[in-house]
Protein backbone atom coordinates (compact mmCIF):
# COMPACT_ATOMS: atom_id res chain seq x y z
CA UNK A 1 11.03 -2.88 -21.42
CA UNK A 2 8.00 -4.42 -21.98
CA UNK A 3 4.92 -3.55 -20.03
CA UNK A 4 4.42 -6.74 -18.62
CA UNK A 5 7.70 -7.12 -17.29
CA UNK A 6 7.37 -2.91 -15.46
CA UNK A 7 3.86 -4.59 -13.71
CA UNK A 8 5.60 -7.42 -12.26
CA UNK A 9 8.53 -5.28 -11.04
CA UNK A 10 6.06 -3.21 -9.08
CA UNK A 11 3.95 -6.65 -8.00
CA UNK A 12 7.13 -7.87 -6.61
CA UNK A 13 8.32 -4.72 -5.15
CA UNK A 14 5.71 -3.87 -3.15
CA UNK A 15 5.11 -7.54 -1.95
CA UNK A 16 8.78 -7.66 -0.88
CA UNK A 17 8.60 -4.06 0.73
CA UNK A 18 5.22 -4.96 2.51
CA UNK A 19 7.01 -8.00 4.37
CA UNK A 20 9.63 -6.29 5.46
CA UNK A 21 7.36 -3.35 6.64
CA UNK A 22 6.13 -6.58 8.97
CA UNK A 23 9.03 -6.98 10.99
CA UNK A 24 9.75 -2.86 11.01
CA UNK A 25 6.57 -2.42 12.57
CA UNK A 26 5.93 -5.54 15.04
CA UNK A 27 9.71 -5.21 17.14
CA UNK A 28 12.10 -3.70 15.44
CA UNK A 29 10.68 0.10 15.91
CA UNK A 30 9.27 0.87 19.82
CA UNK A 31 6.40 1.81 18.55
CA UNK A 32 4.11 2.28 14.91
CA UNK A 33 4.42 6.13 15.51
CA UNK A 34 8.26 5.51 15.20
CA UNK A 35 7.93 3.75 11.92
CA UNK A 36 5.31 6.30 10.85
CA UNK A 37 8.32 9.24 11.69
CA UNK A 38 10.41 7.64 9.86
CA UNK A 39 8.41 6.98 6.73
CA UNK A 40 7.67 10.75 6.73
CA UNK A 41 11.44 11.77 7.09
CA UNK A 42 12.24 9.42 4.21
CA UNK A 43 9.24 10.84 1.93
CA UNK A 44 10.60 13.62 2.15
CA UNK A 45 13.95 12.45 0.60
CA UNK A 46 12.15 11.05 -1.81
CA UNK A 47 10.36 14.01 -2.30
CA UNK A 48 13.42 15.68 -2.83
CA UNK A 49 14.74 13.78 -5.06
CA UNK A 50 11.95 13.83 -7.45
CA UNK A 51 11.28 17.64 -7.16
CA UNK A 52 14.87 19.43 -7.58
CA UNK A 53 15.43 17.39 -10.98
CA UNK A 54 11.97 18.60 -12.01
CA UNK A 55 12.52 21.80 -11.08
CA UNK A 56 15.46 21.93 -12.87
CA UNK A 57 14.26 20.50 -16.22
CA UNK A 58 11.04 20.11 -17.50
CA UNK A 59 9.37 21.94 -14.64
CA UNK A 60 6.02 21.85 -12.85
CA UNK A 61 3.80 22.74 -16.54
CA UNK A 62 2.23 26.16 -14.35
CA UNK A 63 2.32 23.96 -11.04
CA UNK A 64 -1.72 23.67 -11.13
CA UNK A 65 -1.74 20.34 -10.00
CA UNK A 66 0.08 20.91 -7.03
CA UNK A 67 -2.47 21.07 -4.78
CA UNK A 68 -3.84 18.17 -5.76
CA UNK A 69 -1.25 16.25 -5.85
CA UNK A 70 -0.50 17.47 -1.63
CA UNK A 71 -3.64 16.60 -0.87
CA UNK A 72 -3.31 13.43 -2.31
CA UNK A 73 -0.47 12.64 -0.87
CA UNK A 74 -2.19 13.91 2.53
CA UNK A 75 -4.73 11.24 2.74
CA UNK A 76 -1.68 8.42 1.20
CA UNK A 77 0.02 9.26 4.37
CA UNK A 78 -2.96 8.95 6.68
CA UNK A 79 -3.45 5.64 4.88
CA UNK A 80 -0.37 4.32 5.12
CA UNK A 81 0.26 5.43 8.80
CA UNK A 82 -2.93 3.65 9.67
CA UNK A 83 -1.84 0.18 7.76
CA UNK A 84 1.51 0.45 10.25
CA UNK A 85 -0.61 0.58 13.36
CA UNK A 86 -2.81 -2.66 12.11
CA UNK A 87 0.75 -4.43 10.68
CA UNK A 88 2.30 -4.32 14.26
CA UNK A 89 -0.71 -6.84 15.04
CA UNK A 90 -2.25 -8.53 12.08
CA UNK A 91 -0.34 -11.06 10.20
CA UNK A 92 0.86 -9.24 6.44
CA UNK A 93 -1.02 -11.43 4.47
CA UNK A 94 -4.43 -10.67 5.95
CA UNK A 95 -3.41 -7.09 6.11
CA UNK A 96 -2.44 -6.65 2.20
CA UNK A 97 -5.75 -8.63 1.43
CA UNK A 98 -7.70 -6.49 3.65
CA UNK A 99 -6.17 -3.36 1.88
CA UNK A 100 -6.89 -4.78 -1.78
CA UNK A 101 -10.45 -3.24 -1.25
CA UNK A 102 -9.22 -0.11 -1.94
CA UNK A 103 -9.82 -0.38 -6.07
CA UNK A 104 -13.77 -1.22 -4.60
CA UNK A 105 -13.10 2.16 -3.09
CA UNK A 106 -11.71 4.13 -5.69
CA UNK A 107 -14.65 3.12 -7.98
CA UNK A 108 -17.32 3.78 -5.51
CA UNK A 109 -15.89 7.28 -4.91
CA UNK A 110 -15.60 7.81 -9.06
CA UNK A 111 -18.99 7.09 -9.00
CA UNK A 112 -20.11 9.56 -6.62
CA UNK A 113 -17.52 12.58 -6.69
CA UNK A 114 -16.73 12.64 -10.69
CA UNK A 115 -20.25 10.59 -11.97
CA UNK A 116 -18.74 7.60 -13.50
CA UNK A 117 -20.30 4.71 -14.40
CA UNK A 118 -20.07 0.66 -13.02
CA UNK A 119 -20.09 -2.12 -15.91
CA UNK A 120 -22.34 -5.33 -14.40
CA UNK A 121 -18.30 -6.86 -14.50
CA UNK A 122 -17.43 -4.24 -12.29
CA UNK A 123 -20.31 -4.76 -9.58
CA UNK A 124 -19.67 -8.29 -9.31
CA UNK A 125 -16.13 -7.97 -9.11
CA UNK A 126 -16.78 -5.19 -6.03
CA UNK A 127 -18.96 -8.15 -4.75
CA UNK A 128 -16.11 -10.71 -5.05
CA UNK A 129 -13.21 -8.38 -3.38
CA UNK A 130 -15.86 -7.27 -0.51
CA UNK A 131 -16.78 -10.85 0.23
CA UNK A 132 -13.11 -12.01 -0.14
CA UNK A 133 -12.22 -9.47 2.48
CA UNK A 134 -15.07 -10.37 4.83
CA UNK A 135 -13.72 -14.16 4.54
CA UNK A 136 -10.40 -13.03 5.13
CA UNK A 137 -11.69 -11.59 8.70
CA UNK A 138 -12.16 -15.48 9.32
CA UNK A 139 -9.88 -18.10 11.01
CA UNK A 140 -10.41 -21.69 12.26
CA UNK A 141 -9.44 -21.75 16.20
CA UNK A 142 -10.03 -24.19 18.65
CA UNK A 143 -12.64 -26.08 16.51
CA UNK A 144 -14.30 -23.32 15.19
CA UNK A 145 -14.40 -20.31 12.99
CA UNK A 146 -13.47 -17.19 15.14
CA UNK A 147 -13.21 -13.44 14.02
CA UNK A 148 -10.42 -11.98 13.71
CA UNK A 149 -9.22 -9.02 16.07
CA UNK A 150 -11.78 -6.42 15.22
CA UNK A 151 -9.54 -3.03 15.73
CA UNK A 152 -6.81 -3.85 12.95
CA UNK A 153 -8.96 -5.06 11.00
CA UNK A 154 -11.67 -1.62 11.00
CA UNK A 155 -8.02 -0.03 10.91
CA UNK A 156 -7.12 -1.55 7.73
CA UNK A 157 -10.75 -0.66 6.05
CA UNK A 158 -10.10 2.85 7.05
CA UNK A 159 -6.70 3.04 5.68
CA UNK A 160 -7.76 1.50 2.38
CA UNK A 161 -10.71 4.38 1.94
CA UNK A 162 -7.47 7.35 3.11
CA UNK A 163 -5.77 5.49 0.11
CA UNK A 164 -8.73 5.57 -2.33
CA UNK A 165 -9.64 9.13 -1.43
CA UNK A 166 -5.76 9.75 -2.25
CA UNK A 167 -6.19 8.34 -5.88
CA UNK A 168 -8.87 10.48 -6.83
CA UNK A 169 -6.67 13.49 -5.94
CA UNK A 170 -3.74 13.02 -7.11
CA UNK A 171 -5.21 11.71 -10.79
CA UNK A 172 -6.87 15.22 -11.37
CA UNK A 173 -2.80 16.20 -10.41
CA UNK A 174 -1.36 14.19 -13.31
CA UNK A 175 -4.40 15.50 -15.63
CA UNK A 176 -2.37 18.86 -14.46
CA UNK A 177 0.59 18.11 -14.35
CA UNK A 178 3.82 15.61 -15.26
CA UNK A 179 3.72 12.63 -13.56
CA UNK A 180 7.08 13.00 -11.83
CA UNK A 181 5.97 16.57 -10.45
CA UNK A 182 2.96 14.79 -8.87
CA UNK A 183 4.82 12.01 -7.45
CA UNK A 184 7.48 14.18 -5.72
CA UNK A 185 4.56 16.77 -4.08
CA UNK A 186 2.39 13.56 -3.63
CA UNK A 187 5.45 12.61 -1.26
CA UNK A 188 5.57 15.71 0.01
CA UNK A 189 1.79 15.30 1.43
CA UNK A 190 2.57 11.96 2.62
CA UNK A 191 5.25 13.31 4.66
CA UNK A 192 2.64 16.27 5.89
CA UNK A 193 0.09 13.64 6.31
CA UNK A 194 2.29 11.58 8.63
CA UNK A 195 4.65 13.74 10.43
CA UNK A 196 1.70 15.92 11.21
CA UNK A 197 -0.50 13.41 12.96
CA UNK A 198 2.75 11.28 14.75
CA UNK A 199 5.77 13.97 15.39
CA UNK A 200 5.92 15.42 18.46
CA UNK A 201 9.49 16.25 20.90
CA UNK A 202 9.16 13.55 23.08
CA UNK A 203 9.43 11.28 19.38
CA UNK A 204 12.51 12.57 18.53
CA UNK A 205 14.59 10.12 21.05
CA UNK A 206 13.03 7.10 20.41
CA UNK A 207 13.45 7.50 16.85
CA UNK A 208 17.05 8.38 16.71
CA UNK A 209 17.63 5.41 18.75
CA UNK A 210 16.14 2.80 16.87
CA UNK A 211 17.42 4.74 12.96
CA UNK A 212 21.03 3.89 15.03
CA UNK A 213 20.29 0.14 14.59
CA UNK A 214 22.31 -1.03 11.08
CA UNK A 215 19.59 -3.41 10.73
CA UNK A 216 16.71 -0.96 11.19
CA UNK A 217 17.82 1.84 9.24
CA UNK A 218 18.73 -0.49 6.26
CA UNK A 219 15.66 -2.22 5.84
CA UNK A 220 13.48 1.07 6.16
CA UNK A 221 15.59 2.74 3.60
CA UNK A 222 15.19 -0.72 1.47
CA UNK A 223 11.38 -1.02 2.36
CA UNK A 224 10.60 3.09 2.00
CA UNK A 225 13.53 4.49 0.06
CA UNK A 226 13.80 2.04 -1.98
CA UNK A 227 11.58 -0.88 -3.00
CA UNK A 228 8.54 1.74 -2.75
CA UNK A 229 10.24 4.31 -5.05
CA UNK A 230 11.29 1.39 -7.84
CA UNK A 231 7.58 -0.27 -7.58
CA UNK A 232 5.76 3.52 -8.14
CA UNK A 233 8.34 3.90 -10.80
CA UNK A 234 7.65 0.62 -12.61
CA UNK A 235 3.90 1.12 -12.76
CA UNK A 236 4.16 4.41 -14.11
CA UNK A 237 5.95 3.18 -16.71
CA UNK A 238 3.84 0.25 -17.21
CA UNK A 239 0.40 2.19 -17.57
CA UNK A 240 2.36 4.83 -19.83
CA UNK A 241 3.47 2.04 -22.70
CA UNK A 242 0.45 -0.82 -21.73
CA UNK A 243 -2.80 -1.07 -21.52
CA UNK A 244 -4.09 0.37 -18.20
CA UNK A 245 -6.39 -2.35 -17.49
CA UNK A 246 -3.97 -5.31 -18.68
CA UNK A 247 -1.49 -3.41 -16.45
CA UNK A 248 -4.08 -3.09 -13.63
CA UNK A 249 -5.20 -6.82 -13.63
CA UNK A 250 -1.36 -7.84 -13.46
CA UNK A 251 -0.96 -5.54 -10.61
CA UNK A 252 -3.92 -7.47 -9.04
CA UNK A 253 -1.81 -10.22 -8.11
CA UNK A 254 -0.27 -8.48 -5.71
CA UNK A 255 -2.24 -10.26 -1.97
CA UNK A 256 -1.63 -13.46 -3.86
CA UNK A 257 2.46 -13.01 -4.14
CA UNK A 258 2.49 -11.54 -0.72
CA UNK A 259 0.36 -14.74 0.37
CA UNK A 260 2.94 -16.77 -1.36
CA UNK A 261 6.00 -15.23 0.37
CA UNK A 262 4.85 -15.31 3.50
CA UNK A 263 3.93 -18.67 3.92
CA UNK A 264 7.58 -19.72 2.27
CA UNK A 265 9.08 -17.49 5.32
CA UNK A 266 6.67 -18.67 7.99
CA UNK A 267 8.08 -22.56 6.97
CA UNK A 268 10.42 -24.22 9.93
CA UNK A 269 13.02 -23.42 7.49
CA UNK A 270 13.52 -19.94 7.39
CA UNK A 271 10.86 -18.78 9.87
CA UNK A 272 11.03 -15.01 9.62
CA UNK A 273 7.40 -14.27 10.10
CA UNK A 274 5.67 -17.27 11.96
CA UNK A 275 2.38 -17.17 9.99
CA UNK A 276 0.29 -20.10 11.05
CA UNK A 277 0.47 -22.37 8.25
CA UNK A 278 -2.13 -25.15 9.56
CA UNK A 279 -4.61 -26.89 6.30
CA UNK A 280 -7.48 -24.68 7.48
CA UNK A 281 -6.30 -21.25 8.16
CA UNK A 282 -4.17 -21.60 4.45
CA UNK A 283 -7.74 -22.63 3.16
CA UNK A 284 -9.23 -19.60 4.07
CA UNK A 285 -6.67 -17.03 3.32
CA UNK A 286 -6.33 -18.46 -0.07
CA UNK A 287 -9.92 -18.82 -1.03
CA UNK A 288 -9.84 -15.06 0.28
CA UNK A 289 -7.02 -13.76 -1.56
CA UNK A 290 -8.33 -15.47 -5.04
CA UNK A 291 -11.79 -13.82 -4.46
CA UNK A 292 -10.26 -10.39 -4.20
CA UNK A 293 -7.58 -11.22 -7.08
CA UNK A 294 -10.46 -12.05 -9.81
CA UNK A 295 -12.59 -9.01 -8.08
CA UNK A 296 -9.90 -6.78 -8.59
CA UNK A 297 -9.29 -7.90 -11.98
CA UNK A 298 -13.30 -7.86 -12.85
CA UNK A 299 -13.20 -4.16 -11.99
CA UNK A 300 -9.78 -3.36 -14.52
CA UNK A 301 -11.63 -5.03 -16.98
C-alpha cells in the first residue's frame, strides 16, 4: 500500500473514532470517569494483543525501551482522560482543533529537553496553529463575539501538553526498541495512566452497567478497540515506507475532516451531534481549523 493511502486511513480513523468518542462521553456513559475506565480496560486488551505476539516472535530487542515506552504511555493516558472530561462539554470540532497544538508542543519540548533546532517555517507555523487555536476559543452569540467556556477549553491545552510530553517518551522507546513492543507497553501506560487516576470500588457499578448497553459497549470497542488500533497501525506504516514529513502534513488534515463530519451530522438530516451550524460560528471554526492545518503542516515541513 502506498503511503499516502496508510495516512489517510489513520486521518479518517481517528476523525471517525473522535466523533463517536462525542456521544460516549456527553450521555451515553454516567460520567467521563466511566468512559476513562473503560478506555483503560480496553488498552489493556490492546495491550495484550500487541505484547504476547511480540513476546512470542521477534521479542522486546533487550526490553530497554520499556520504560520509556510506560511512561509514555503514562502521560497518553493522562492526556486522553483529560480530552474525555472537556468532550462531555465542548463541541468535537473545537475540541480536536484545540488538541492540534500538540505538534507546537512536541517541538517546543524538542527544543528544550533534547536541543533541537526551529526552521523560521517552523516558528511561523507554531504562530499560525497557536493563533488558530486562540480563534477557535471564539464564537458569535447574541450579537457579539463571546469566549468560549474557559474550563474545557484550559482542559484541552493541558491534555495536548500530557500528549506531547508522551511523544518525546515513547520516540526514545522506538530508538530502543520495535515499534510494536512500544506500542503494546505504550498501552500498557495508558491503561496505568488512566485506571490509576479514575478507578476506584464505588466505579465498578456504574461501569458494568452502562458496558451492558449493546449500543455502548459496541461503539467503545469500535471507537477504542478498534478505529484507534487501525489508525496507530496505518501511520506506522505510513512513516515506515513515506516520507515522515509528507506523511505528517497529510496527517495534518485531521481538525479539518473532523470539521467536515461534524457539520454533515449536525445537518436537520441526520442530526447526531447538533453542532450549531449558523454563517458565523462555521466562519470562525473554519478560518480556525485552516490556520492550524497550514501551521501544522509549516512545522512537518
Amino acid at each position: 500500500m502506498d503511503w499516502f493511502y496508510a495516512a489517510l486511513i489513520a486521518v479518517f480513523g481517528l476523525s471517525i473514532a473522535s466523533l463517536v468518542e462525542k456521544p460516549l462521553a456527553s450521555h451515553l456513559f454516567p460520567s467521563p470517569r466511566a468512559l476513562n475506565n473503560a478506555f483503560g480496560l480496553v488498552s489493556i486488551l490492546r495491550a495484550a494483543l500487541y505484547l504476547i505476539p511480540v513476546a512470542l516472535t521477534i521479542g522486546f530487542q533487550g526490553g530497554s525501551g520499556v520504560i520509556w515506552a510506560i511512561t509514555g504511555g503514562v502521560f497518553f493516558g493522562l492526556g486522553i482522560s483529560l480530552y474525555f472530561h472537556a468532550l462531555k462539554t465542548e463541541e468535537v470540532s473545537r475540541a480536536v482543533t484545540i488538541a492540534s497544538i500538540a505538534p507546537v508542543f512536541i517541538v517546543l519540548l524538542a527544543v528544550v529537553i533534547l536541543g533541537e533546532s526551529v526552521t523560521l517555517v517552523q516558528l511561523l507555523g507554531i504562530g499560525a496553529v497557536v493563533f488558530g487555536v486562540a480563534f477557535i476559543g471564539f464564537k458569535p452569540g447574541s450579537g457579539k463575539i463571546v469566549l468560549i467556556d474557559k474550563k474545557p477549553f484550559f482542559i484541552l491545552i493541558l491534555s495536548t501538553f500530557s500528549i506531547a510530553l508522551a511523544f518525546i517518551f515513547v520516540d526514545e522507546a522506538t530508538n530502543r526498541m520495535n515499534v510494536y513492543a512500544t506500542e503494546g507497553f505504550r498501552c500498557l501506560g495508558m491503561s496505568i495512566g488512566v485506571l490509576a487516576t479514575h478507578w476506584t470500588p464505588k466505579q465498578t457499578k456504574p461501569l458494568i452497567i452502562a458496558l451492558k448497553k449493546p449500543k455502548v459497549m459496541a461503539l467503545t470497542l469500535f471507537s477504542e478497540g478498534i478505529l484507534t488500533n487501525v489508525s496507530a497501525l496505518a501511520l506506522v506504516y505510513a512513516l515506515s515506507v513515506g516520507p515522515v514529513s509528507l506523511v505528517g502534513a497529510t496527517f495534518a488534515i485531521w481538525p479539518f475532516v473532523v470539521l467536515v463530519l461534524s457539520i454533515s451530522l449536525s445537518t436537520r438530516f441526520l442530526n447526531i451531534l447538533n453542532e450549531p451550524l449558523d454563517r458565523s460560528t462555521l466562519g470562525f471554526k473554519l478560518i480556525a481549523t485552516l490556520l492550524v492545518v497550514v501551521g501544522i503542516v509549516a512545522l512537518r515541513l
